[in-house]
Protein backbone atom coordinates (compact mmCIF):
# COMPACT_ATOMS: atom_id res chain seq x y z
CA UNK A 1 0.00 0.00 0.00
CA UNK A 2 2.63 2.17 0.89
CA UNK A 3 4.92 1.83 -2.22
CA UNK A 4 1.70 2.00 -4.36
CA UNK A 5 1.08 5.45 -2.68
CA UNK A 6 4.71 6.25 -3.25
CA UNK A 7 4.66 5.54 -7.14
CA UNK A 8 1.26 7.55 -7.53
CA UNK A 9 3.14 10.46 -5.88
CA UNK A 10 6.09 10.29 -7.86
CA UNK A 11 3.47 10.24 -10.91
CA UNK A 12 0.86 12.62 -10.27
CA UNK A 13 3.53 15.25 -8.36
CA UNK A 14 6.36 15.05 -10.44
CA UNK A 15 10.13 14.20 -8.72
CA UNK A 16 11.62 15.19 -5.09
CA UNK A 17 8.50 15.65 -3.43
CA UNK A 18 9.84 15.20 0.41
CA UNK A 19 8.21 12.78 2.14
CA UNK A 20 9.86 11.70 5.85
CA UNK A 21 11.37 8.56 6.54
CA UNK A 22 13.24 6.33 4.29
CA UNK A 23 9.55 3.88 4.16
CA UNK A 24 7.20 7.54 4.14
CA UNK A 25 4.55 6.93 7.11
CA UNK A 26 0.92 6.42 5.75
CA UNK A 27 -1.00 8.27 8.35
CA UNK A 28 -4.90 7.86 8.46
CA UNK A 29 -5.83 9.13 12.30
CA UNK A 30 -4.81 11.71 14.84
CA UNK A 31 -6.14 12.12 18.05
CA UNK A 32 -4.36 14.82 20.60
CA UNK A 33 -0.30 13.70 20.52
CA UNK A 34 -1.17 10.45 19.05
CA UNK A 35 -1.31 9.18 15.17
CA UNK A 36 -2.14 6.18 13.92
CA UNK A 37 -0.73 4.40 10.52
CA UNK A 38 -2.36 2.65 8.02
CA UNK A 39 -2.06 -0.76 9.70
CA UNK A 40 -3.69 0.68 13.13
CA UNK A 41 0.71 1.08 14.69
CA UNK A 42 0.20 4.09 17.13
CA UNK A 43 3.02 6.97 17.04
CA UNK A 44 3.86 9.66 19.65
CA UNK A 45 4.01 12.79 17.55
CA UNK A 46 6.84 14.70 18.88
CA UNK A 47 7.24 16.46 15.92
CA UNK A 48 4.02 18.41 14.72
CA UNK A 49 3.86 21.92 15.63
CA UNK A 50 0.62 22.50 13.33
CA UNK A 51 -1.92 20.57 15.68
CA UNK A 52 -0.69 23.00 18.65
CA UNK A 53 -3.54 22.23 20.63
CA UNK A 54 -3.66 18.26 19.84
CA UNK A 55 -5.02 16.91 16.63
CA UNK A 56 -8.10 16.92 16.01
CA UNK A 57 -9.04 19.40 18.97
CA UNK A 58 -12.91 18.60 19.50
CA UNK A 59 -13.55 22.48 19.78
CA UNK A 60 -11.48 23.48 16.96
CA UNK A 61 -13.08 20.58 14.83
CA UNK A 62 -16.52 21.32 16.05
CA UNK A 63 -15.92 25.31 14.98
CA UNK A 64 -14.73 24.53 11.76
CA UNK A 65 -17.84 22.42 10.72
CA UNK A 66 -20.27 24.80 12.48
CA UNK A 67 -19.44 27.70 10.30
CA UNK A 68 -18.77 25.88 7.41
CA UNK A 69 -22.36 24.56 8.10
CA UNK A 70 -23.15 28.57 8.03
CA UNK A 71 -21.14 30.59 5.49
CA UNK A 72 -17.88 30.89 3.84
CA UNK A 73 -16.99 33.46 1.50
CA UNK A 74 -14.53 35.57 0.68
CA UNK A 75 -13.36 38.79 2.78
CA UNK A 76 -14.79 41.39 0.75
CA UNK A 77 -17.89 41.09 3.01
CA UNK A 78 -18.45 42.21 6.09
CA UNK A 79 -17.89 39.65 8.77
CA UNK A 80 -17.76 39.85 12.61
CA UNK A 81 -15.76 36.72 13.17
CA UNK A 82 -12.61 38.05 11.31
CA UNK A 83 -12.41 40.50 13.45
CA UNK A 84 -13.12 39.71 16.98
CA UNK A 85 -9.98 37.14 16.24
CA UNK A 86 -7.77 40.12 15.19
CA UNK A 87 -8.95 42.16 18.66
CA UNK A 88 -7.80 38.95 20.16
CA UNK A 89 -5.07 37.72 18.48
CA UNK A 90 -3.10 41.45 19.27
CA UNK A 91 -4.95 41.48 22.32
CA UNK A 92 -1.37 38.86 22.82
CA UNK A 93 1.09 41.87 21.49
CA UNK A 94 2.64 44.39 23.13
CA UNK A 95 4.44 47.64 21.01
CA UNK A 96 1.07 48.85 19.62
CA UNK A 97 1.26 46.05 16.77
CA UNK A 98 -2.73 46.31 16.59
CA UNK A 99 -3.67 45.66 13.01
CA UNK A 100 -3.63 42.46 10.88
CA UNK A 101 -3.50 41.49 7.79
CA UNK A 102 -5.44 37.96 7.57
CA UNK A 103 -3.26 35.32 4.89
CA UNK A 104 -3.19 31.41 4.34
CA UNK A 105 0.31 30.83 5.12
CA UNK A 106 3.42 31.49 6.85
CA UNK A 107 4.94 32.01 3.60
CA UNK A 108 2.60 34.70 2.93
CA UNK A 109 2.65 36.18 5.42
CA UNK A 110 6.37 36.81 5.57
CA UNK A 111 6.02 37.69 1.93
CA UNK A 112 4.42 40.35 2.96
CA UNK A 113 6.49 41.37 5.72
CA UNK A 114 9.32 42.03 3.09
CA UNK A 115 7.02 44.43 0.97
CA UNK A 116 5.90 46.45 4.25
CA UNK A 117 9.62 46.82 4.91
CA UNK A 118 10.09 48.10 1.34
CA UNK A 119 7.30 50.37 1.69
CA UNK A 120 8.16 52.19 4.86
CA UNK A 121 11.88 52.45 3.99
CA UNK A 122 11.67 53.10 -0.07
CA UNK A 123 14.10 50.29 0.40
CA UNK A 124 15.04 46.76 -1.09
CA UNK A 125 17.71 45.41 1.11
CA UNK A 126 17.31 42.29 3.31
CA UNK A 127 19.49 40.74 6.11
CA UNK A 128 18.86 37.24 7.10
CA UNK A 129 20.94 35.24 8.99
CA UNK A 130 22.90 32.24 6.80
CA UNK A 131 20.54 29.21 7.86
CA UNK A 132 17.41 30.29 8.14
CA UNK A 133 14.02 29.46 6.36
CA UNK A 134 10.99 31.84 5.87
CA UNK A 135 9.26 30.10 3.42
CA UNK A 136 8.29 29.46 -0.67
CA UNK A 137 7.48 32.22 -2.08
CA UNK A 138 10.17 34.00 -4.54
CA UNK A 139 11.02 36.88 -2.43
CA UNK A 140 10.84 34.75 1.48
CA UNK A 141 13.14 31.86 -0.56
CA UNK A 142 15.83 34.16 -1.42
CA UNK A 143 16.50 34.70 2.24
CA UNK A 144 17.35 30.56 2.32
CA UNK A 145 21.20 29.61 2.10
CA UNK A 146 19.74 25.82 1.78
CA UNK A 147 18.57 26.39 -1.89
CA UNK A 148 20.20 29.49 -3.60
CA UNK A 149 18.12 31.62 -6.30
CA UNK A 150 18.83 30.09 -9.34
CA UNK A 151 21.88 32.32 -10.67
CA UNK A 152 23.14 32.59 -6.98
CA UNK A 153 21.53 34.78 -3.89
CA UNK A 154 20.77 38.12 -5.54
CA UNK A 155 22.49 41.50 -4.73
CA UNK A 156 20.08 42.83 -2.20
CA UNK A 157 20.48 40.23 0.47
CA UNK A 158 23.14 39.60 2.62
CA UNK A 159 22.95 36.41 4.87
CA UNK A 160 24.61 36.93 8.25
CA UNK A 161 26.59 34.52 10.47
CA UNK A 162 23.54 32.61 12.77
CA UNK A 163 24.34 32.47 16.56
CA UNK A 164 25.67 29.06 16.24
CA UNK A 165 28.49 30.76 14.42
CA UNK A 166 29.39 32.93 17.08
CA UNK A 167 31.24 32.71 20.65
CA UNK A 168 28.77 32.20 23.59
CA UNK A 169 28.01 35.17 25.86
CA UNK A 170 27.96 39.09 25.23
CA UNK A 171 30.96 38.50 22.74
CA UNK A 172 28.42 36.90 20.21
CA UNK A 173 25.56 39.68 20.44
CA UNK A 174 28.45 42.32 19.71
CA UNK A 175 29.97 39.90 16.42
CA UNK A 176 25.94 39.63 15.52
CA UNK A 177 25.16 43.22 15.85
CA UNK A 178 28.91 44.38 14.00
CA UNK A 179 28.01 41.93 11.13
CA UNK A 180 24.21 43.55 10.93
CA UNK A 181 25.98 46.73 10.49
CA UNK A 182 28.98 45.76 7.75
CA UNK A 183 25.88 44.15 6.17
CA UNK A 184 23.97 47.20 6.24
CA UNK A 185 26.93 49.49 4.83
CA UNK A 186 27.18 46.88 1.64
CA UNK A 187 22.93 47.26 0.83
CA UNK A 188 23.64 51.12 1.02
CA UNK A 189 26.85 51.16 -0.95
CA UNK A 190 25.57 48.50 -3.70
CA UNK A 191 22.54 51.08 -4.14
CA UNK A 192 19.43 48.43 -3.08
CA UNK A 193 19.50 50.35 0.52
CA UNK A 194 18.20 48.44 4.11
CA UNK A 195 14.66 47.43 4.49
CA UNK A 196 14.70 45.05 6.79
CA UNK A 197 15.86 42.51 8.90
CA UNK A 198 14.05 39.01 8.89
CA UNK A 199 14.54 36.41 11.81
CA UNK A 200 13.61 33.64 14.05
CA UNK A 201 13.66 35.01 17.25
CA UNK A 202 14.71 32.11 18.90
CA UNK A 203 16.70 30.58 15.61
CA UNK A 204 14.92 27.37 15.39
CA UNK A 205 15.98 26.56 11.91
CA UNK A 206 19.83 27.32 13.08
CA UNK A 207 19.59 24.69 15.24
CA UNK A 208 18.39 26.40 18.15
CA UNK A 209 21.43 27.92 20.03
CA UNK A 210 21.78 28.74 23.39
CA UNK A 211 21.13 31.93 23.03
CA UNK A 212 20.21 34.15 25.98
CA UNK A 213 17.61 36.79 26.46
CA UNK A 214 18.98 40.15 25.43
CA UNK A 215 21.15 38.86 22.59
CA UNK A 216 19.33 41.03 20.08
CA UNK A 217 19.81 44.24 21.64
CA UNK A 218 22.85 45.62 20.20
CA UNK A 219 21.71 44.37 16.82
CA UNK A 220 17.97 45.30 16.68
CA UNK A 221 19.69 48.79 17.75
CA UNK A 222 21.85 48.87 14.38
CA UNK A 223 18.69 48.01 12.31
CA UNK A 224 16.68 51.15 14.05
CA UNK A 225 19.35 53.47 13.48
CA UNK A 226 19.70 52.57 9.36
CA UNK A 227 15.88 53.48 9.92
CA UNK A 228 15.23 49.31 8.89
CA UNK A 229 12.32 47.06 10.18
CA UNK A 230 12.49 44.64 12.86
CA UNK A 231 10.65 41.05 10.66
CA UNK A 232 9.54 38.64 13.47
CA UNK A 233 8.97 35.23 11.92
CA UNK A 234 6.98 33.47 15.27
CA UNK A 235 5.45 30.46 13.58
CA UNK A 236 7.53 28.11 15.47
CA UNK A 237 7.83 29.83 18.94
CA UNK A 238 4.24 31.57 18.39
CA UNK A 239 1.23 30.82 20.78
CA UNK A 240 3.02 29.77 23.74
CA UNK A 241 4.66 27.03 22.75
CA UNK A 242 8.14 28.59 24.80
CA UNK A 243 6.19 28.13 28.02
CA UNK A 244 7.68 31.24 29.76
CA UNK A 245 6.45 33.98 26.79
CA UNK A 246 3.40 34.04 24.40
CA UNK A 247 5.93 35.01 21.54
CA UNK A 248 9.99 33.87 20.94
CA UNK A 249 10.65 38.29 20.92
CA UNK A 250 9.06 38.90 24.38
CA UNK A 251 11.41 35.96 25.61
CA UNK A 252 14.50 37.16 23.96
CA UNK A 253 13.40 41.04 24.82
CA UNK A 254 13.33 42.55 21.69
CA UNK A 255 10.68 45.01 20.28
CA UNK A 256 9.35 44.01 16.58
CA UNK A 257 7.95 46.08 14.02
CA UNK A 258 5.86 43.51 12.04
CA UNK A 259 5.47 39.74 13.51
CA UNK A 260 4.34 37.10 11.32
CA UNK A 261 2.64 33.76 12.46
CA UNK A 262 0.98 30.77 10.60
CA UNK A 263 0.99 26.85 11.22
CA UNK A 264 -0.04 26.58 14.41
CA UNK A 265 -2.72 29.39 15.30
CA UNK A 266 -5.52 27.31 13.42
CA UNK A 267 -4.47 23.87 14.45
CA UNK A 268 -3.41 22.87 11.35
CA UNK A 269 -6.57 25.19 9.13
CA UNK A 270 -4.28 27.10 6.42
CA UNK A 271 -4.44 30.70 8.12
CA UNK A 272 -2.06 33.06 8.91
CA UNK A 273 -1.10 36.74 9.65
CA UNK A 274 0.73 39.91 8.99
CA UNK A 275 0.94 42.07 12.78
CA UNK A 276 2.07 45.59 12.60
CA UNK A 277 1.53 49.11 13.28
CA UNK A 278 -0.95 51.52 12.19
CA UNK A 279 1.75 53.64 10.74
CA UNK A 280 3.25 50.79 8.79
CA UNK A 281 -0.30 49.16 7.54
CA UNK A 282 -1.11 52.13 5.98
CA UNK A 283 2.50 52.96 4.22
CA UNK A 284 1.87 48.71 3.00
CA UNK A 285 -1.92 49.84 2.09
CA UNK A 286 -0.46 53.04 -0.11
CA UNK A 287 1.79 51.35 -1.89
CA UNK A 288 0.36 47.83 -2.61
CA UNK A 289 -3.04 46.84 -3.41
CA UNK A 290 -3.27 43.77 -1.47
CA UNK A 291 -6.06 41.64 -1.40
CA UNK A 292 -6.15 37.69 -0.53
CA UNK A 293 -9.28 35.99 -1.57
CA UNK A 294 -9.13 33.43 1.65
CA UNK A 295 -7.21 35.27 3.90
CA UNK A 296 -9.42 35.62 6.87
CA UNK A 297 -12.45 33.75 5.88
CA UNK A 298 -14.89 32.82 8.36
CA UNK A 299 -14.28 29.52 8.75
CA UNK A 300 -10.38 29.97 8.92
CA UNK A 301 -11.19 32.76 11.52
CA UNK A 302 -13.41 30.41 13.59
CA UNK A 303 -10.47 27.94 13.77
CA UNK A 304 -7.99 30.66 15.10
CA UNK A 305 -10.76 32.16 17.73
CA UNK A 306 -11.15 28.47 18.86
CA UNK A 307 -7.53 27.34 18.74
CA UNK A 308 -6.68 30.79 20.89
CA UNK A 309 -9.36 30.21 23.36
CA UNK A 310 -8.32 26.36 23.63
CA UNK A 311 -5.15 27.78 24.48
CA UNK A 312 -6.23 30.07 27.18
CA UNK A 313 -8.80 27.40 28.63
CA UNK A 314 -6.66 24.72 28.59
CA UNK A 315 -3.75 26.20 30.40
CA UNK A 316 -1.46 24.85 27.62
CA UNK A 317 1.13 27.94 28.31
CA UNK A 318 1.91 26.98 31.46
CA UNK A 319 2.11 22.87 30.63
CA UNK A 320 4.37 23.90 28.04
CA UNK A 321 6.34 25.23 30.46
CA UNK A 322 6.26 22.44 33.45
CA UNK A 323 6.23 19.68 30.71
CA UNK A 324 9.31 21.47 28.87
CA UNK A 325 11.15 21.55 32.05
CA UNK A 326 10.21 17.69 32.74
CA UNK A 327 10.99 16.75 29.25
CA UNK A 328 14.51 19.18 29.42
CA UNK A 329 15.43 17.69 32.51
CA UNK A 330 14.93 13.89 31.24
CA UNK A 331 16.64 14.42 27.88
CA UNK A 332 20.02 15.56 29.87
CA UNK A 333 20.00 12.65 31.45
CA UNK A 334 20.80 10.60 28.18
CA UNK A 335 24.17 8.97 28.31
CA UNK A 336 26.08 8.75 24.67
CA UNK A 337 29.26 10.46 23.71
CA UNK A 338 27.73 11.35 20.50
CA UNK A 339 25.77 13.78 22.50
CA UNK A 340 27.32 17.48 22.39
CA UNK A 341 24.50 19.26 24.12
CA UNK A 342 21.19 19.20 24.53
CA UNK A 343 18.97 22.57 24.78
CA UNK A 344 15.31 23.58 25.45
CA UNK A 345 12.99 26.49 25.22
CA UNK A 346 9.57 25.28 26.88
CA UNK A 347 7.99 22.56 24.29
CA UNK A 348 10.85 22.89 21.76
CA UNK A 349 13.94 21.02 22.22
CA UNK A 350 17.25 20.51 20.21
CA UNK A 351 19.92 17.41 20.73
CA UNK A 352 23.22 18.21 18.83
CA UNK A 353 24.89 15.07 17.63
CA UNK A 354 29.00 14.63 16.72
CA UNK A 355 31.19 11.43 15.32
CA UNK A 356 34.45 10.68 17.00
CA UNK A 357 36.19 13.55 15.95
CA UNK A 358 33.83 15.73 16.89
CA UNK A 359 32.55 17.28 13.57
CA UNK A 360 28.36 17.10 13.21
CA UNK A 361 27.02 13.77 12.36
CA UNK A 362 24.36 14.48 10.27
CA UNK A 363 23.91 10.51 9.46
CA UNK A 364 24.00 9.68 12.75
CA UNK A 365 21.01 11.98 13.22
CA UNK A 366 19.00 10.49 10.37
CA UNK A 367 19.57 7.00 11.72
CA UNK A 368 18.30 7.97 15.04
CA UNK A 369 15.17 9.58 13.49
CA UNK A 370 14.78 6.03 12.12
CA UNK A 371 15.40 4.24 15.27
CA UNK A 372 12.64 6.50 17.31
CA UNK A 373 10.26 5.61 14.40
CA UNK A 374 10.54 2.06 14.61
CA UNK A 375 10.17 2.76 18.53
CA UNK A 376 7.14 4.50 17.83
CA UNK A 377 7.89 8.33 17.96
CA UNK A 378 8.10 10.77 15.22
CA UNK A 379 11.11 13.72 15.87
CA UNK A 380 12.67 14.92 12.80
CA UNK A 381 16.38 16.90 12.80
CA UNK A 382 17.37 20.88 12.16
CA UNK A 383 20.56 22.79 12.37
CA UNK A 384 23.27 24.05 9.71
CA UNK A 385 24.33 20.35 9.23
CA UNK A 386 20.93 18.61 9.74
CA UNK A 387 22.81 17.34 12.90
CA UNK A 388 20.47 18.14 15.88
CA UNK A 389 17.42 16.33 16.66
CA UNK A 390 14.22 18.15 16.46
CA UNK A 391 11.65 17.44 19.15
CA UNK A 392 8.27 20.29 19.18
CA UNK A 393 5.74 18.11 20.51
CA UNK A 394 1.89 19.30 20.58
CA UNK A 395 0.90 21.81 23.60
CA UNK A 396 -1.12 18.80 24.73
CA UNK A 397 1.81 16.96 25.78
CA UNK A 398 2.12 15.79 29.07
CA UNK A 399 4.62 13.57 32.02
CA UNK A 400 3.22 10.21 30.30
CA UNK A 401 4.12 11.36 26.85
CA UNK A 402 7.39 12.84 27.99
CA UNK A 403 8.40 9.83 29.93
CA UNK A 404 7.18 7.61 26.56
CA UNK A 405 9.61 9.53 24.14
CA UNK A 406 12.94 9.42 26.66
CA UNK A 407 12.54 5.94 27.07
CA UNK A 408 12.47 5.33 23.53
CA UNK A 409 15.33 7.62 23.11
CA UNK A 410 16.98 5.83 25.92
CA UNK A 411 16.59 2.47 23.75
CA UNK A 412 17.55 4.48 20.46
CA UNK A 413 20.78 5.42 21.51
CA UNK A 414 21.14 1.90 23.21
CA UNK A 415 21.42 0.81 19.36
CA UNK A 416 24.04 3.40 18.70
CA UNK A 417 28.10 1.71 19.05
CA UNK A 418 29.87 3.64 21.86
CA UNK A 419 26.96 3.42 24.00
């Protein structure tokens, strides 16, 4: 079944289409941190940060079908439901970021980050750090060092050294903040000028490094005085999944112009959003003439309202936050030398893997994604050298779930020679 899945793929979606694990998982059921294969095998997702609130919420599902049941159109109607989720969504914000722009995906949404950047500047230059990802779209992709443009990264971005680059401490922030501003001096002097400044705030896609609050200072500094904008890309740390902050910025204590979010806010419902100021929504309003036909539909409104308020009612901030701890606390006790360092920011955890010699081991990592699958747990792998397991478990996730995955890790590494 699963190879005949495979070959329609490959024949009805052309080539490279990425799929995980070396036999791709047929997946028919989710329930909360749970999915279920074809064959009725169980997995512990501790992977998906899409279903943030458990898949298949009941409330979110139940919202979804009761106003579909209703009315769905586009957004050139009037609608209350749009709305009340935009009063509550920046209800979450602080820095008077009070209006929205409603979009389908993360990819959008930074998209359009960029082009409010270029509007309140005049500008077309973009600093991104050199292993991030913001997304698909033409303008979001040229910020990725993974895949270059084709006919190599184009003039007006400059990709700066991530954190994981840097030496620990105060010592990095001032190498971050003294590349922003060389980087800066080249957009000005090449003639494309500063825009912006796109990032993670918490640098998941860099592998998240240890990286403590405050690091952004000096350089968020050097992009207000080139007059650039702040991007905040929170659709991995977004909605509490950090435990201690709503949002990756207020943890690392930096002020945003714009923030973008996505994946998670609808439980898996393609929405997204675009969160700025007034000032800056209406420079974006002059100068484009944006419209998104499903951006902010009913029914992808009445999934956001619901996954927020599931959120709130649930308490699922502060379990990401005991339960990250817990989890933390569990993974450091793992014995291997393969293990340089394991890390943690609430439900969102990082375990960086080396050979002998101590260079990255990025095969090591995708045989140990292998070995937790066959143990029953999905994790997948980040970093600059695909070298650090990835573990961002639902906000549903709790002792029994955490205590399920170590002891699977526990018996993955048992596997591993040197152990």
């Amino acid at each position: 079944m699963v190879e005949d899945l495979v070959a329609r793929r490959r024949r009805l979606m052309g080539p490279n289409v990425p799929t995980f694990y070396d036999e791709p998982l047929h997946l028919v059921k989710g329930q909360g941190v749970w999915l279920w294969d074809s064959a009725g095998t169980r997995y512990l997702d501790c992977y998906n940060n899409v279903p943030h609130v458990g898949h298949c919420h009941p409330r979110v599902v139940r919202a979804i079908a009761d106003q579909a049941a209703r009315l769905n159109t586009h957004t050139r109607y009037l609608h209350e439901t749009v709305l009340d989720y935009i009063e509550a969504l920046t209800g979450k914000l602080d820095h008077d970021l009070n209006q929205a722009i409603m979009v389908c995906s993360g990819s959008e949404a930074n998209d359009i980050a960029l082009r409010m950047a270029q509007a309140m500047t005049g500008k077309r230059g973009f600093i991104a750090t050199d292993t991030t990802y913001h997304g698909n779209t033409t303008a979001v992709s040229q910020l990725s060092a993974r895949r270059p443009p084709i006919g190599g990264q184009p003039g007006h971005v400059r990709l700066i050294p991530a954190p994981d680059k840097l030496p620990p401490g105060p010592e990095g922030a001032e190498k971050f903040a003294r590349n922003m501003a060389r980087a800066i001096v080249e957009l000005e002097e090449t003639g494309f000028g500063f825009a912006g400044f796109m990032l993670d705030p918490i640098f998941a896609n860099e592998g998240l490094p240890d990286v403590a609050p405050g690091f952004m200072d000096a350089a968020a500094g050097v992009v207000r005085r080139a007059r650039g904008l702040v991007l905040c890309d929170e659709v991995q740390p977004g909605f509490g999944r950090l435990g201690s902050h709503w949002w990756g910025h207020d943890f690392m204590g930096f002020r945003p112009d714009v923030v973008t979010v996505g994946k998670p806010m609808a439980n898996g419902h393609p929405v997204a959003a675009v969160i700025t100021r007034p000032e800056i929504m209406a420079e974006f309003r002059q100068a484009f003439g944006f419209f998104s036909t499903f951006g902010g539909n009913p029914v992808s409104a009445a999934a956001a309202m619901a996954t927020l308020r599931v959120i709130e009612d649930e308490g699922l901030v502060a379990n990401a936050q005991a339960m990250g701890d817990y989890m933390l606390a569990g993974l450091r006790t793992l014995d291997h030398p393969a293990i340089a360092g394991v890390r943690g920011r609430g439900l969102f955890f990082g375990v960086e893997l080396v050979g002998e010699d101590g260079a990255p081991a990025p095969e090591l990592a995708h045989r140990l994604v292998e070995e937790l699958k066959r143990e029953k747990v999905l994790i997948g792998r980040i970093g600059r050298h695909d070298n650090i397991l990835k573990l961002r478990p639902p906000l549903v996730f709790g002792r029994e779930h955490a205590d399920f995955a170590l002891v699977a890790l526990a018996r993955a590494f048992g596997r591993i020679p040197g152990s």
